[in-house]
C-alpha atoms as a PDB file:
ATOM      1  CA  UNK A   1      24.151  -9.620  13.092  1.00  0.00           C
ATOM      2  CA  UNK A   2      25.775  -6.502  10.789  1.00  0.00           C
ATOM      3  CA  UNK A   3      23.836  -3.490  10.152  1.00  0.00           C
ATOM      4  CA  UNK A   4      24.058  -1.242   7.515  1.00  0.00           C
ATOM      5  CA  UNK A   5      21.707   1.513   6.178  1.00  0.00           C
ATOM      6  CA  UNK A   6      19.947   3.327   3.377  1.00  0.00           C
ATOM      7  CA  UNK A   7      19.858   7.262   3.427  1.00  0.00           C
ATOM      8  CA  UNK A   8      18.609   9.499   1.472  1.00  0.00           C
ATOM      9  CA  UNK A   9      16.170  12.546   1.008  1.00  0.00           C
ATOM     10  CA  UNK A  10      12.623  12.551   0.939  1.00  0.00           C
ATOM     11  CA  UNK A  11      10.998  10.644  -2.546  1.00  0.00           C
ATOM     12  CA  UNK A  12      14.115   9.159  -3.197  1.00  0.00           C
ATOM     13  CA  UNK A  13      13.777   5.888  -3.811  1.00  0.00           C
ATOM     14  CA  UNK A  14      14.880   4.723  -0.101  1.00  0.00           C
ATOM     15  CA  UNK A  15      12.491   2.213   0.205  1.00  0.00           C
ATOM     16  CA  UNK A  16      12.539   1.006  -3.199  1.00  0.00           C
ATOM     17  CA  UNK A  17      16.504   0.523  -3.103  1.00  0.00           C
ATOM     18  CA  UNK A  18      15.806  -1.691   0.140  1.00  0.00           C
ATOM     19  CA  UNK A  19      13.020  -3.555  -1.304  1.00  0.00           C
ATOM     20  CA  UNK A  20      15.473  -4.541  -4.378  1.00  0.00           C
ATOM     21  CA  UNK A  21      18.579  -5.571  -1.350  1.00  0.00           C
ATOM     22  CA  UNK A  22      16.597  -7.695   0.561  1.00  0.00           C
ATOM     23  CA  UNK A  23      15.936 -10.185  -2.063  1.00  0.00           C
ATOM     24  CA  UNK A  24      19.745 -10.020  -3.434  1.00  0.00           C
ATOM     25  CA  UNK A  25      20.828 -10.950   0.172  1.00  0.00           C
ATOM     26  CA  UNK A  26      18.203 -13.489   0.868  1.00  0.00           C
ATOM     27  CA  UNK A  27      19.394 -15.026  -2.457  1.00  0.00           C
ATOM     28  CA  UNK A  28      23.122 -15.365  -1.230  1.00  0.00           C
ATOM     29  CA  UNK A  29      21.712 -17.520   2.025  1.00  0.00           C
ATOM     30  CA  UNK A  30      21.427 -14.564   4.447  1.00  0.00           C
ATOM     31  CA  UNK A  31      18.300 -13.669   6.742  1.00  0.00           C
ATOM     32  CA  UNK A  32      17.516 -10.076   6.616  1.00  0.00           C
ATOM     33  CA  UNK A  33      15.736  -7.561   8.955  1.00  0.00           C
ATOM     34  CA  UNK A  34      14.712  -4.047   8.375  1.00  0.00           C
ATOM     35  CA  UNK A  35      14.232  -0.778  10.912  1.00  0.00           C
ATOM     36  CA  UNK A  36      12.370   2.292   9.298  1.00  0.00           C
ATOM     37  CA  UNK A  37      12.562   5.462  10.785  1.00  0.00           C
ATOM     38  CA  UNK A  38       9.449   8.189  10.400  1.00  0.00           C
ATOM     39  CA  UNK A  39       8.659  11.749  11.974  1.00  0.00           C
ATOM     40  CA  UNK A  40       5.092  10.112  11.678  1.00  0.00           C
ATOM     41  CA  UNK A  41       3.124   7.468  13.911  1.00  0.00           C
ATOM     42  CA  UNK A  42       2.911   4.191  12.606  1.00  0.00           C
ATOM     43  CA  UNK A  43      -0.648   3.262  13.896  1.00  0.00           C
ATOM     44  CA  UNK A  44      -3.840   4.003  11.915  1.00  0.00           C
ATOM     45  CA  UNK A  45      -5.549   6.558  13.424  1.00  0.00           C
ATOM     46  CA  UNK A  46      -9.229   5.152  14.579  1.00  0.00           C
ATOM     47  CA  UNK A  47      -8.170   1.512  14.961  1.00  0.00           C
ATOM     48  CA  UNK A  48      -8.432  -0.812  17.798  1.00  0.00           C
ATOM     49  CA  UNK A  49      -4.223  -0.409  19.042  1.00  0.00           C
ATOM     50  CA  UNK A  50      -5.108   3.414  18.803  1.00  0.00           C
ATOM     51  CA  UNK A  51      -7.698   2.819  21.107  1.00  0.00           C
ATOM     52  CA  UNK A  52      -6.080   0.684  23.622  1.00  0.00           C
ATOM     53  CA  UNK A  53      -2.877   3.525  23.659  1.00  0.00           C
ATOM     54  CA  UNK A  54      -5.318   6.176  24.425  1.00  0.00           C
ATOM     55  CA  UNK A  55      -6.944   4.197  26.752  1.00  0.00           C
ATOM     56  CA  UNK A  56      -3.538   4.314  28.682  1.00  0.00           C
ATOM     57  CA  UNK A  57      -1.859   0.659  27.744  1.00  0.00           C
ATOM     58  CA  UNK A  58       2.054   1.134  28.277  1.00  0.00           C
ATOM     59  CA  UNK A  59       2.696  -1.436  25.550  1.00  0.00           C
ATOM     60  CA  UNK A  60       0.280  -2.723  22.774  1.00  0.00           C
ATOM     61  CA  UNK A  61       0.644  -6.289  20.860  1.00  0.00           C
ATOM     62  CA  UNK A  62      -1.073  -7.748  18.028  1.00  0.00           C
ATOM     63  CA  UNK A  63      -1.508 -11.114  16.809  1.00  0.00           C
ATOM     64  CA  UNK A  64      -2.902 -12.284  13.745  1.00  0.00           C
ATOM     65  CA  UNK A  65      -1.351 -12.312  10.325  1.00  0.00           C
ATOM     66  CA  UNK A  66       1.460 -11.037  12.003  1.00  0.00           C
ATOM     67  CA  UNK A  67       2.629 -10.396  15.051  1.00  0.00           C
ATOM     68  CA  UNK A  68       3.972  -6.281  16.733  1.00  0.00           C
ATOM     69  CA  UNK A  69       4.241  -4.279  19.187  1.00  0.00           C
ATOM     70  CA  UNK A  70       3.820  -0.821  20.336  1.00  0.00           C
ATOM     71  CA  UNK A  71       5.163   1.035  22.526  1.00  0.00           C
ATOM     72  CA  UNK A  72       4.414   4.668  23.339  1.00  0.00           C
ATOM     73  CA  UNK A  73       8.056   5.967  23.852  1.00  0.00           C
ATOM     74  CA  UNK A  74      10.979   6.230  21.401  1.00  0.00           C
ATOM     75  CA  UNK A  75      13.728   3.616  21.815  1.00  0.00           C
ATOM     76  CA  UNK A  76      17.105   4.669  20.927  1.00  0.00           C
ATOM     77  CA  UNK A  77      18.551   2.739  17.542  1.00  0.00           C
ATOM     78  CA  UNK A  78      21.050   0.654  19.691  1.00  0.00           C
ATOM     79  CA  UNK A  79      17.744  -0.483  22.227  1.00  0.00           C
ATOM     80  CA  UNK A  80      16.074  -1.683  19.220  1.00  0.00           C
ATOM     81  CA  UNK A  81      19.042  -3.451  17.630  1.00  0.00           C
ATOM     82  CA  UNK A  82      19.348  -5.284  20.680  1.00  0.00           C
ATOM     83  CA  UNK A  83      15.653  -5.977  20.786  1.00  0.00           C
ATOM     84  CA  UNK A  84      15.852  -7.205  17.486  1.00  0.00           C
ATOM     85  CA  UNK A  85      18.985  -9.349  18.206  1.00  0.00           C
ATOM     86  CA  UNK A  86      17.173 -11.296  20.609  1.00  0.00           C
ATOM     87  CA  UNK A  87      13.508 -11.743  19.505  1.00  0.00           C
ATOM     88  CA  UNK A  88      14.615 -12.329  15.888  1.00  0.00           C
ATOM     89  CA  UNK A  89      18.048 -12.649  15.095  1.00  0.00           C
ATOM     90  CA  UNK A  90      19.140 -12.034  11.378  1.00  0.00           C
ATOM     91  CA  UNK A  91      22.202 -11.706   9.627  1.00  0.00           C
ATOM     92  CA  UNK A  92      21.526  -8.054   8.306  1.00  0.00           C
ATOM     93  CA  UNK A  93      19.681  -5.554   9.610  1.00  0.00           C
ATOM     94  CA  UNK A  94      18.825  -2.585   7.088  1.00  0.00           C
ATOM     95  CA  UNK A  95      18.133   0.981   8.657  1.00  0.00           C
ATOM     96  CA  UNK A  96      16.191   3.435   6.552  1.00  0.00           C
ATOM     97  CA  UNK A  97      17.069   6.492   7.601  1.00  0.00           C
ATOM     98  CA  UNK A  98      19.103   7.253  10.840  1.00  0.00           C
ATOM     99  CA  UNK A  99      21.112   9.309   8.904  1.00  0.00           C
ATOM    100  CA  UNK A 100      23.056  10.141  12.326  1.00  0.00           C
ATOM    101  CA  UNK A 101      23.778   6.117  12.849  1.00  0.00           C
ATOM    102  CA  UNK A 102      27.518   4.864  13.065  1.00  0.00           C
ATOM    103  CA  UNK A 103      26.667   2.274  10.533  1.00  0.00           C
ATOM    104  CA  UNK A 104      28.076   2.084   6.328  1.00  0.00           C
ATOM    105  CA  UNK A 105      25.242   3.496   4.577  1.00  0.00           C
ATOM    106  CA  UNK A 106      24.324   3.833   0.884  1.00  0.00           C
ATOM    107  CA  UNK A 107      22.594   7.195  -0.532  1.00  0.00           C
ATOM    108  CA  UNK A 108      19.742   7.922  -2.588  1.00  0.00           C
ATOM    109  CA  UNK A 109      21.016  11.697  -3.368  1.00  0.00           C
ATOM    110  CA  UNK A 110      23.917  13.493  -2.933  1.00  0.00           C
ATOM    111  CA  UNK A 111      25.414  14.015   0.488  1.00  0.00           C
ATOM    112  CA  UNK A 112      28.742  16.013   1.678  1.00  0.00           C
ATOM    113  CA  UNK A 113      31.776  13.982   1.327  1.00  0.00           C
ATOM    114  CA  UNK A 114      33.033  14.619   4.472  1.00  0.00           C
ATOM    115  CA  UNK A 115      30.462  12.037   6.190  1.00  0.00           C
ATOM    116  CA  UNK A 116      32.611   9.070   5.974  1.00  0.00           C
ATOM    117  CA  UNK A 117      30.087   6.538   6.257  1.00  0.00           C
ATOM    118  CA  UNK A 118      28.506   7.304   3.039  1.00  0.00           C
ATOM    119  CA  UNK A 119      29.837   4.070   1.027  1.00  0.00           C
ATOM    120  CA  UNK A 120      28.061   4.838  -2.125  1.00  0.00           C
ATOM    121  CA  UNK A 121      25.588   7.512  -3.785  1.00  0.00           C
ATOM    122  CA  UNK A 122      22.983   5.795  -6.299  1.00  0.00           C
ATOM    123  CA  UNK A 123      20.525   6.756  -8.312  1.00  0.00           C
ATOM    124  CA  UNK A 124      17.475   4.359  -8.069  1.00  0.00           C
ATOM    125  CA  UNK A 125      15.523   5.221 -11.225  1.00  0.00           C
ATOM    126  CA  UNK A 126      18.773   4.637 -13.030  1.00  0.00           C
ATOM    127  CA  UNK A 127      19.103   1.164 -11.605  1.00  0.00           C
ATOM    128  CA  UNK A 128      15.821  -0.079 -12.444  1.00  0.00           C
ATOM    129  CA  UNK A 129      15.727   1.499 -15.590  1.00  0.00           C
ATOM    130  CA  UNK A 130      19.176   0.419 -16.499  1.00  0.00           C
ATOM    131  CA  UNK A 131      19.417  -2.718 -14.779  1.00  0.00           C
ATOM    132  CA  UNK A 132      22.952  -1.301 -14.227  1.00  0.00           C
ATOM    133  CA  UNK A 133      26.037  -2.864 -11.762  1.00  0.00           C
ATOM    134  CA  UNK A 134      25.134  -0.370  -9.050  1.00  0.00           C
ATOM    135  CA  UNK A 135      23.055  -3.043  -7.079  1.00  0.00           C
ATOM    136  CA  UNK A 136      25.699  -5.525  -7.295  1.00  0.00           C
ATOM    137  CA  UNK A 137      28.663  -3.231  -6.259  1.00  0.00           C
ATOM    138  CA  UNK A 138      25.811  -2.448  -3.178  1.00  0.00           C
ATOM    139  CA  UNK A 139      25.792  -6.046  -1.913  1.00  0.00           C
ATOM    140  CA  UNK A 140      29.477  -6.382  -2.229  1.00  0.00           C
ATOM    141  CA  UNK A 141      30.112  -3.749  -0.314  1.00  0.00           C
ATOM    142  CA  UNK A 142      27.214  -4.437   2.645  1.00  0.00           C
ATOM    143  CA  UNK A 143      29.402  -7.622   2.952  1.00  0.00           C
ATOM    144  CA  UNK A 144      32.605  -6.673   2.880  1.00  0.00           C
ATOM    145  CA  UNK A 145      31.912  -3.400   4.901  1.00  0.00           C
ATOM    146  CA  UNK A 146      29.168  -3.775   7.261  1.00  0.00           C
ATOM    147  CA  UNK A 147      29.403  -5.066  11.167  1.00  0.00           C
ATOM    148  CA  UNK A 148      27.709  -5.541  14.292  1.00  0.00           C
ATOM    149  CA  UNK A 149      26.646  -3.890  17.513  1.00  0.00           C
ATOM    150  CA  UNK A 150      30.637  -2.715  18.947  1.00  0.00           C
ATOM    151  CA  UNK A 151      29.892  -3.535  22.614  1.00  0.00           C
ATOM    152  CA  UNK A 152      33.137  -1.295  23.443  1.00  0.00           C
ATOM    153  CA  UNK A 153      35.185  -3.675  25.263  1.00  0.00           C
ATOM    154  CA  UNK A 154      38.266  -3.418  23.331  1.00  0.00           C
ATOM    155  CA  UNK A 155      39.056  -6.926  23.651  1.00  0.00           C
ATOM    156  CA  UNK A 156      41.260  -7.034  20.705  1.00  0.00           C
ATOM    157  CA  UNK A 157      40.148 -10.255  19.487  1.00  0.00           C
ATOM    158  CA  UNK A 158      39.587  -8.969  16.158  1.00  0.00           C
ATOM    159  CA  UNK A 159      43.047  -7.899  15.628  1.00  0.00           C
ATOM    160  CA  UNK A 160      42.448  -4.265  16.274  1.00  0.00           C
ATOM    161  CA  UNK A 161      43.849  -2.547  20.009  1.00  0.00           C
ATOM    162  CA  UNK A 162      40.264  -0.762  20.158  1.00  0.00           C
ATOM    163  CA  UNK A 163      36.535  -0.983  18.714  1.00  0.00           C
ATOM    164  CA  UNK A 164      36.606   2.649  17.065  1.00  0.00           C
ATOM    165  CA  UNK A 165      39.837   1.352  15.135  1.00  0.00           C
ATOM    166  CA  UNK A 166      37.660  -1.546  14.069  1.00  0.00           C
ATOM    167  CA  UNK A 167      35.162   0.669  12.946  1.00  0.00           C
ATOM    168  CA  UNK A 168      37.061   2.767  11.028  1.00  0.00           C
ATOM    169  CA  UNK A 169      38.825  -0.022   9.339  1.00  0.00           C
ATOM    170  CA  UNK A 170      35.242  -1.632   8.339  1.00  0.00           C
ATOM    171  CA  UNK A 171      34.380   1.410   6.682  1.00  0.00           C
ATOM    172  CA  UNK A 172      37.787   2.094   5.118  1.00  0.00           C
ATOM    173  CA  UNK A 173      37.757  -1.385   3.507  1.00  0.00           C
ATOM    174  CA  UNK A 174      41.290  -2.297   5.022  1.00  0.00           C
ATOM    175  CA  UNK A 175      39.457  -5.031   6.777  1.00  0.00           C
ATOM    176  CA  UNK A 176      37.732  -7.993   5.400  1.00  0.00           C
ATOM    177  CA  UNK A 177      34.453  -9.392   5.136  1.00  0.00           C
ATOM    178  CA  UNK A 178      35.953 -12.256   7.309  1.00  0.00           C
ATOM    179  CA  UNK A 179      37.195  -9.975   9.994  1.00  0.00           C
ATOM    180  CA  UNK A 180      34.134  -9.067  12.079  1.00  0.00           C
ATOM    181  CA  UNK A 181      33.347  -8.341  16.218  1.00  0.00           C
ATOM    182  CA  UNK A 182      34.003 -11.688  17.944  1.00  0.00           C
ATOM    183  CA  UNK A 183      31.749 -10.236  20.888  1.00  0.00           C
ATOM    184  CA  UNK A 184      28.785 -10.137  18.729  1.00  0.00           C
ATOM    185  CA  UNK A 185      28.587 -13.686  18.602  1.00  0.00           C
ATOM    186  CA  UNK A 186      24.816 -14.661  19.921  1.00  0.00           C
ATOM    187  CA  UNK A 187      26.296 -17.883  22.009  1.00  0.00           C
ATOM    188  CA  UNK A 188      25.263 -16.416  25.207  1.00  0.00           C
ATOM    189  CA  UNK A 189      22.978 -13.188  26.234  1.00  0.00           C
ATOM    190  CA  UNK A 190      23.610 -11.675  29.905  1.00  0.00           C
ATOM    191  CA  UNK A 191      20.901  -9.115  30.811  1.00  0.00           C
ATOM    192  CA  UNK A 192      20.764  -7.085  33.876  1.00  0.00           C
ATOM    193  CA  UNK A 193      17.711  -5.186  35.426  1.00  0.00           C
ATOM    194  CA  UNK A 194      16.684  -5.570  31.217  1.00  0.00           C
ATOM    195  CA  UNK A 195      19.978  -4.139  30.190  1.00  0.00           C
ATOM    196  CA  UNK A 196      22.169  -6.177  27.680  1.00  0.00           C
ATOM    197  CA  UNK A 197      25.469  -6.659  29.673  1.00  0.00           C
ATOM    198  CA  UNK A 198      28.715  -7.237  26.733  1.00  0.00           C
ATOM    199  CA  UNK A 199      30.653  -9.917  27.844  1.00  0.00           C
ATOM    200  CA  UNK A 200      34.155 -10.970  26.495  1.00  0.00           C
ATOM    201  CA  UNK A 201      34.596 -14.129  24.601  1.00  0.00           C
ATOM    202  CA  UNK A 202      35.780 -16.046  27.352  1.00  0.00           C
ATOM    203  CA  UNK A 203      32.981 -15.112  30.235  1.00  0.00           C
ATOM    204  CA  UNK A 204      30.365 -15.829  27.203  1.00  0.00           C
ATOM    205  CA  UNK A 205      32.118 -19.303  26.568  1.00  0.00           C
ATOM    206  CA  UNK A 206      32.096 -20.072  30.507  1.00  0.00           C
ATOM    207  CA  UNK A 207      28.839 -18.639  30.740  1.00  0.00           C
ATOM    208  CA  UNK A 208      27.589 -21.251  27.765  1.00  0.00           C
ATOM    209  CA  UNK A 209      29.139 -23.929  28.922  1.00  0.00           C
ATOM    210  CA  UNK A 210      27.823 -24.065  32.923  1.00  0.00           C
ATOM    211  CA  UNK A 211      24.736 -22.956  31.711  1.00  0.00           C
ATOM    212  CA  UNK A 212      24.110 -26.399  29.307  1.00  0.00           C
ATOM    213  CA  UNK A 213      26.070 -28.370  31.768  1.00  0.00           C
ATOM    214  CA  UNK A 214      23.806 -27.898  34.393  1.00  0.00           C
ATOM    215  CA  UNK A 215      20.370 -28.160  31.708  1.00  0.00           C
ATOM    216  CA  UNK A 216      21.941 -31.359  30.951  1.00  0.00           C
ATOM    217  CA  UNK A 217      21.507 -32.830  34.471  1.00  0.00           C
ATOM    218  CA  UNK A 218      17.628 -32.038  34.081  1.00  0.00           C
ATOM    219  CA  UNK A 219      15.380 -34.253  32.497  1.00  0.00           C
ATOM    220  CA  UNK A 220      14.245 -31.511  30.505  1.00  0.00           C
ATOM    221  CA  UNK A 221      12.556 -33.852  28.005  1.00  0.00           C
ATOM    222  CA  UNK A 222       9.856 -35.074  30.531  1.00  0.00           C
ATOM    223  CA  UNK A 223       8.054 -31.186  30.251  1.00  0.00           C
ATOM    224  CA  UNK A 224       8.626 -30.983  26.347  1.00  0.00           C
ATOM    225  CA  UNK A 225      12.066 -29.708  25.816  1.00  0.00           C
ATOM    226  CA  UNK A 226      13.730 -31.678  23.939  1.00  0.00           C
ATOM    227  CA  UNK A 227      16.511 -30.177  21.747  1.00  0.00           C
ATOM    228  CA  UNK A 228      17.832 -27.623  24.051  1.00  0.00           C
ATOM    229  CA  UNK A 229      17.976 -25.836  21.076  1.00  0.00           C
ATOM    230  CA  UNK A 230      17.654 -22.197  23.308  1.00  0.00           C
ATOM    231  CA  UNK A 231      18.245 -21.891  26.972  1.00  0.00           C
ATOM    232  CA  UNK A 232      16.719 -19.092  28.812  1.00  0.00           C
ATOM    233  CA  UNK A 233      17.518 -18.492  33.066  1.00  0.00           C
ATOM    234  CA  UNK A 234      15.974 -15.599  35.047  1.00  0.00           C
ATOM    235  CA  UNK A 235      17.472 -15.038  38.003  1.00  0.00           C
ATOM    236  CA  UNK A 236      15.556 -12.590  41.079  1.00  0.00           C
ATOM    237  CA  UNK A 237      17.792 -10.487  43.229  1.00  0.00           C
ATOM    238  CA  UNK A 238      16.200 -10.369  46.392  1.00  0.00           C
ATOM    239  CA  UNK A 239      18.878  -9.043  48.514  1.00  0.00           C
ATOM    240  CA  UNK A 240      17.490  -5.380  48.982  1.00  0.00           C
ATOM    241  CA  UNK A 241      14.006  -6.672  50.018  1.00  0.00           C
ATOM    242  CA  UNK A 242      16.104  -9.244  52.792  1.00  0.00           C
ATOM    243  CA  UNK A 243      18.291  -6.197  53.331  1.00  0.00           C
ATOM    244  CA  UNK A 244      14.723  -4.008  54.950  1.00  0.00           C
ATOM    245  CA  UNK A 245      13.568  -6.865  57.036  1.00  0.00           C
END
């Protein structure tokens, strides 16, 4: 999952400019997923999830058309990411806003040229008017450009002796499209006490493979699993309640 995102001042053309990517991406075969940030609330204010937050719910759902949630607390970008990674995982994720985010970014107005994740500066109007190359030059770049979530183990895997040199490179262009996080794989998911725990490429391998072994000697099929398509184990640390006994 890479992540870029689209910056700009107020009226814009932020969303617009995502509303044209998403399509252009979807057409080349990837799945796409989008994070908006507002200094507003997103509910409607007399509606039933208003209600239930007010009434004192710690987390609101709902289900119908579609399906969200709601929680009444802001989650850091890297929380949600993570979230988002394993609810729905998609090939791209596009931030609008979080001008303060790690991640390549393309602007809808002028920004100082010291911020060196600013890949490109477009003018919307210009591209829809115009129907110019800007929008093309925007999806080459988000491919060749963009990564992951850097889980900071310096594993060197992907050629580079730390993460922030990866990073850098990304955004420099000096490394390819092909050349992404190895760590970022989805393969296998370790979560602690709801924390996502990084794991190198060779734990995550081990970690897959017991796991499926041991699925494997179940006769999963009998209670309506039947691919084994995605294998979830919660495990209960009881030690500190054996501990007070």
């Amino acid at each position: 999952m890479r992540v870029f995102g689209i910056t700009g001042r107020k009226n814009t053309g932020k969303t617009t400019l995502v509303s044209m990517i998403i399509p252009e991406l979807i057409k080349k075969g990837y799945t796409v997923g989008t994070i908006k940030k507002t200094h507003s609330q997103f509910d409607i204010e007399g509606r039933d999830t208003e209600k239930h937050s007010q009434a004192g719910a710690k987390i609101v759902s709902g289900v119908g058309g579609e399906t969200f949630f709601k929680l009444n607390k802001i989650m850091e970008l890297e929380d949600i990411l993570k979230f988002m990674k394993e609810l729905e995982p998609v090939d791209f994720v596009i931030l609008e806003g979080f001008k303060e985010s790690p991640f390549i970014k393309i602007a809808t107005a002028n920004y100082d040229d010291s911020d060196e994740t600013i890949m490109k500066v477009v003018d919307v109007n210009n591209i829809i008017k115009n129907n110019d190359s800007s929008l093309k030059e925007i999806i080459e770049l988000i491919e060749d450009r963009s990564y992951g979530i850097l889980q900071k183990l310096n594993c060197k895997k992907c050629g580079y002796n730390t993460c922030e040199e990866f990073r850098i490179s990304k955004i420099k262009g000096e490394a390819g499209k092909e050349i992404q996080c190895l760590t970022d794989i989805d393969e296998a998911i370790l979560k602690v006490d709801g924390e996502l725990i990084p794991m190198n490429p060779f734990v995550k391998s081990l970690v897959k493979n017991i796991t499926e072994g041991l699925v494997k000697t179940l006769r999963t099929d009998e209670f309506g699993a039947k691919s084994n398509e995605k294998i979830e184990l919660i495990v209960k640390n009881n030690t500190n309640d054996n501990n007070e006994n």
